[in-house]
C-alpha atoms as a PDB file:
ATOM      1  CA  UNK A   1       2.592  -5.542  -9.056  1.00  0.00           C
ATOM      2  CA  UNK A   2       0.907  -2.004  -9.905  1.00  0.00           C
ATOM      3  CA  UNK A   3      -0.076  -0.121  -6.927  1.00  0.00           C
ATOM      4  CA  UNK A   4      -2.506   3.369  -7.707  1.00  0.00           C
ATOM      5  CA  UNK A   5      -2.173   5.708  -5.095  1.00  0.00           C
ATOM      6  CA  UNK A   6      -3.588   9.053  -5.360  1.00  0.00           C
ATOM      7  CA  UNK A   7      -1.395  12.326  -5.192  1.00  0.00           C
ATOM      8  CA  UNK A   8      -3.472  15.619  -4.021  1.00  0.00           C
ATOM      9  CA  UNK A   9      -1.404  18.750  -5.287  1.00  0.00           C
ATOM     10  CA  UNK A  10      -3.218  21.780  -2.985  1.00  0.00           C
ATOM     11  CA  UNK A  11      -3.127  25.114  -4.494  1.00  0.00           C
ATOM     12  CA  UNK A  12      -1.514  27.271  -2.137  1.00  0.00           C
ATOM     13  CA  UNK A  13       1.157  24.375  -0.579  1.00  0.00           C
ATOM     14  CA  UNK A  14       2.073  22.874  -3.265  1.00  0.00           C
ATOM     15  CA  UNK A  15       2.280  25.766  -5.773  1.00  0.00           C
ATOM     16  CA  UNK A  16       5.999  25.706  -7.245  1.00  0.00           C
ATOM     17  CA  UNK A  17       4.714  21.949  -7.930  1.00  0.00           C
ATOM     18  CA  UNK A  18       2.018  22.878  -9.971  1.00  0.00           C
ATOM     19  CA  UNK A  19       3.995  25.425 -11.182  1.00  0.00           C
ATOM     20  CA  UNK A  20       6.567  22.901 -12.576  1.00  0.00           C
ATOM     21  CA  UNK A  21       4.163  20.283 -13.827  1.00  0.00           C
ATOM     22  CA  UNK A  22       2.178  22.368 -16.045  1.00  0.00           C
ATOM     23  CA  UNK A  23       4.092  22.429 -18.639  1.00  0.00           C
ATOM     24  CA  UNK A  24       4.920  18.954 -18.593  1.00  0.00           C
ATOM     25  CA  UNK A  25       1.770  17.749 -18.868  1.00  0.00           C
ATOM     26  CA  UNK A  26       0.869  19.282 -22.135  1.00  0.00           C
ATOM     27  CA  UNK A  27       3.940  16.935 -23.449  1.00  0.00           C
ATOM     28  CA  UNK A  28       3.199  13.430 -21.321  1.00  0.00           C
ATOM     29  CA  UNK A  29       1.055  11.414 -19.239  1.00  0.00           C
ATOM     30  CA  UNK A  30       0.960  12.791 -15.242  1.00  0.00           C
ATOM     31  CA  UNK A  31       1.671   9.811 -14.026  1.00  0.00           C
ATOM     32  CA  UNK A  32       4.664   9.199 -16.507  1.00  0.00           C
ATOM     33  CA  UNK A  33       5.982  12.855 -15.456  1.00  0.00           C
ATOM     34  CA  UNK A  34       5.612  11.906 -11.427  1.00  0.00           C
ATOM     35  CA  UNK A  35       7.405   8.377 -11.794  1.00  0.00           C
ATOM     36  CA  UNK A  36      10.178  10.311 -13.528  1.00  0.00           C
ATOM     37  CA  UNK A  37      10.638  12.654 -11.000  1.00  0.00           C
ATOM     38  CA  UNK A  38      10.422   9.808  -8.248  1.00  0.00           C
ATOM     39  CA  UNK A  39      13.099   8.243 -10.152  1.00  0.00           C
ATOM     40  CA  UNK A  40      15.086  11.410 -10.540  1.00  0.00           C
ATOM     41  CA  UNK A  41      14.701  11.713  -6.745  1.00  0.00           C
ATOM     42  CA  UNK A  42      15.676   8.484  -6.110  1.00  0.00           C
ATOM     43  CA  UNK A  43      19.132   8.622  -7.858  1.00  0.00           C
ATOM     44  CA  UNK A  44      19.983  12.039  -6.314  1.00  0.00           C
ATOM     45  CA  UNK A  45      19.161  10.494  -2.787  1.00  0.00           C
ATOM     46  CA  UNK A  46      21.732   7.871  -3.957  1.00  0.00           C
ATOM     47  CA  UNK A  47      23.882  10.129  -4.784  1.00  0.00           C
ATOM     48  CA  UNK A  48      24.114  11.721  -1.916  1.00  0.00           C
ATOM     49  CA  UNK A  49      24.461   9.186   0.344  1.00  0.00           C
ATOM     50  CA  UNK A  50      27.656   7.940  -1.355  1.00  0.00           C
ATOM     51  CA  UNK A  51      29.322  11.056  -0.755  1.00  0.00           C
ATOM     52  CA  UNK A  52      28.079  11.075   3.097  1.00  0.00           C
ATOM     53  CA  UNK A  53      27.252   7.174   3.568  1.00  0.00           C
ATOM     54  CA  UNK A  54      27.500   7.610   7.541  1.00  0.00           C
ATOM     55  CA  UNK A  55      23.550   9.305   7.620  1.00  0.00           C
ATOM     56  CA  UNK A  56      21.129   7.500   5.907  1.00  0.00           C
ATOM     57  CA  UNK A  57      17.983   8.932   4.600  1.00  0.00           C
ATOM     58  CA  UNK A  58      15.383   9.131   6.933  1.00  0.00           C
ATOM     59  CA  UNK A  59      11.971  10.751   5.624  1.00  0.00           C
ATOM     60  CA  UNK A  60      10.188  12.921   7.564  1.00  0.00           C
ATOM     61  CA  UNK A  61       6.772  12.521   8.794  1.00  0.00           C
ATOM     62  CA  UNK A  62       6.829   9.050   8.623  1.00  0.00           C
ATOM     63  CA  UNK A  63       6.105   7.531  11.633  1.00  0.00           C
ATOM     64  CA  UNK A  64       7.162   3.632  12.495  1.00  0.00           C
ATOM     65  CA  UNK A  65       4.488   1.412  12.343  1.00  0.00           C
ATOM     66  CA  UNK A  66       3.286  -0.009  15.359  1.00  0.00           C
ATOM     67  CA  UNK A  67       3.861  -4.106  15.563  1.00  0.00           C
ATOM     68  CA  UNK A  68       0.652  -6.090  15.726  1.00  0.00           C
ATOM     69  CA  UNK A  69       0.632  -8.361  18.733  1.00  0.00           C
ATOM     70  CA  UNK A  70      -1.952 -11.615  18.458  1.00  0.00           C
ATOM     71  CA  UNK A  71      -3.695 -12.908  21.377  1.00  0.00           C
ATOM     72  CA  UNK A  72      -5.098 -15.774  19.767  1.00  0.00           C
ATOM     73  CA  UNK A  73      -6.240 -18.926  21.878  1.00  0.00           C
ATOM     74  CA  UNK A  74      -3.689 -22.286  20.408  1.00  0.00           C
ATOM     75  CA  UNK A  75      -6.770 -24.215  18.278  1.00  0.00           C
ATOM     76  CA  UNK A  76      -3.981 -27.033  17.448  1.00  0.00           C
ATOM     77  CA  UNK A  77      -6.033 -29.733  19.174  1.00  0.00           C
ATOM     78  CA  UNK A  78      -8.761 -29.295  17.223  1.00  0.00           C
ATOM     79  CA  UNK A  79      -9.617 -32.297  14.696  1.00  0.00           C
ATOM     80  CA  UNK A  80     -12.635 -31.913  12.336  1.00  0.00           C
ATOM     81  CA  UNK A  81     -14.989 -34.596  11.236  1.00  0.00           C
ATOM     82  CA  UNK A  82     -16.634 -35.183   8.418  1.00  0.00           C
ATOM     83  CA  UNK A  83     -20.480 -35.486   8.631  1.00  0.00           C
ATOM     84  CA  UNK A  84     -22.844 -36.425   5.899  1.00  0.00           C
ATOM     85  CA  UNK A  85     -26.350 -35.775   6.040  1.00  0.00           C
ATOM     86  CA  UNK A  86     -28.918 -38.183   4.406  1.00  0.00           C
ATOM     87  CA  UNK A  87     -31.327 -36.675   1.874  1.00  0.00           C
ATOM     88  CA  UNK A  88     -34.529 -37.367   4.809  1.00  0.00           C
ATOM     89  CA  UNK A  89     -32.886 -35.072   6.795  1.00  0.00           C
ATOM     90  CA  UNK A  90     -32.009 -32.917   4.607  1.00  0.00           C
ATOM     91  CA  UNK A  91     -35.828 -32.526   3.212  1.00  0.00           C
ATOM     92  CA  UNK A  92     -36.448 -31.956   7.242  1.00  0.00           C
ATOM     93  CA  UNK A  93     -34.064 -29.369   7.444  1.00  0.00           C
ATOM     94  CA  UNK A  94     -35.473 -27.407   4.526  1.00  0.00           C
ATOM     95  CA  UNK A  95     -38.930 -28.192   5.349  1.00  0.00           C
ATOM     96  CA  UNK A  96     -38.046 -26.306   8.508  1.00  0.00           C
ATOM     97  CA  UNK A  97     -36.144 -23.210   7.196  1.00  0.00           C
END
C-alpha cells in the first residue's frame, strides 16, 4: 500500500530543516532521506519509551477524530424484483426520450 502525502517545508519555520536536508539531497532521493529520518524517529521514540514505558507517546496537535454516527432508516424488508421489458416497449420508451 503506497500512500503520497505532501510535506511543505516553510522558509522561516522550518529553517534548521532545510538547513539539514540540503546537503542530503545532493547525495539521495527526498523522499528516501525523509523515510529515513521517520524511521530514525521512530526507533528513538522506541527507545525511549523502554526506558520510561509508564508515558506513552502522545503527538501533539493531533486531535481525536470525531466518531461518525449513522442515522440510516433499516431497508432489510426490502425484496427486489426482476422486471424485463419487451423490445415494443422498449422501441416506445426510446421513441419517447
Amino acid at each position: 500500500m503506497a500512500i503520497r502525502r505532501t510535506l511543505y517545508l516553510r522558509p522561516k519555520k522550518d529553517q534548521d530543516i532545510i538547513d539539514y536536508l540540503t546537503p542530503l539531497i545532493e547525495m539521495e532521493d527526498f523522499s528516501s532521506i525523509v523515510r529515513g529520518l521517520v524511521r530514525d524517529g521512530i526507533q528513538f521514540r522506541q527507545q525511549k519509551q523502554e526506558i520510561r514505558p509508564s508515558a506513552p507517546y502522545v503527538p501533539l496537535n493531533v486531535e481525536p477524530r470525531s466518531v461518525l454516527q449513522s442515522n440510516t432508516q433499516d431497508f432489510s424488508d426490502i425484496k427486489l424484483d426482476k422486471k424485463e421489458v419487451g423490445q415494443e416497449e422498449l422501441d416506445n420508451r426510446l421513441d419517447d426520450f
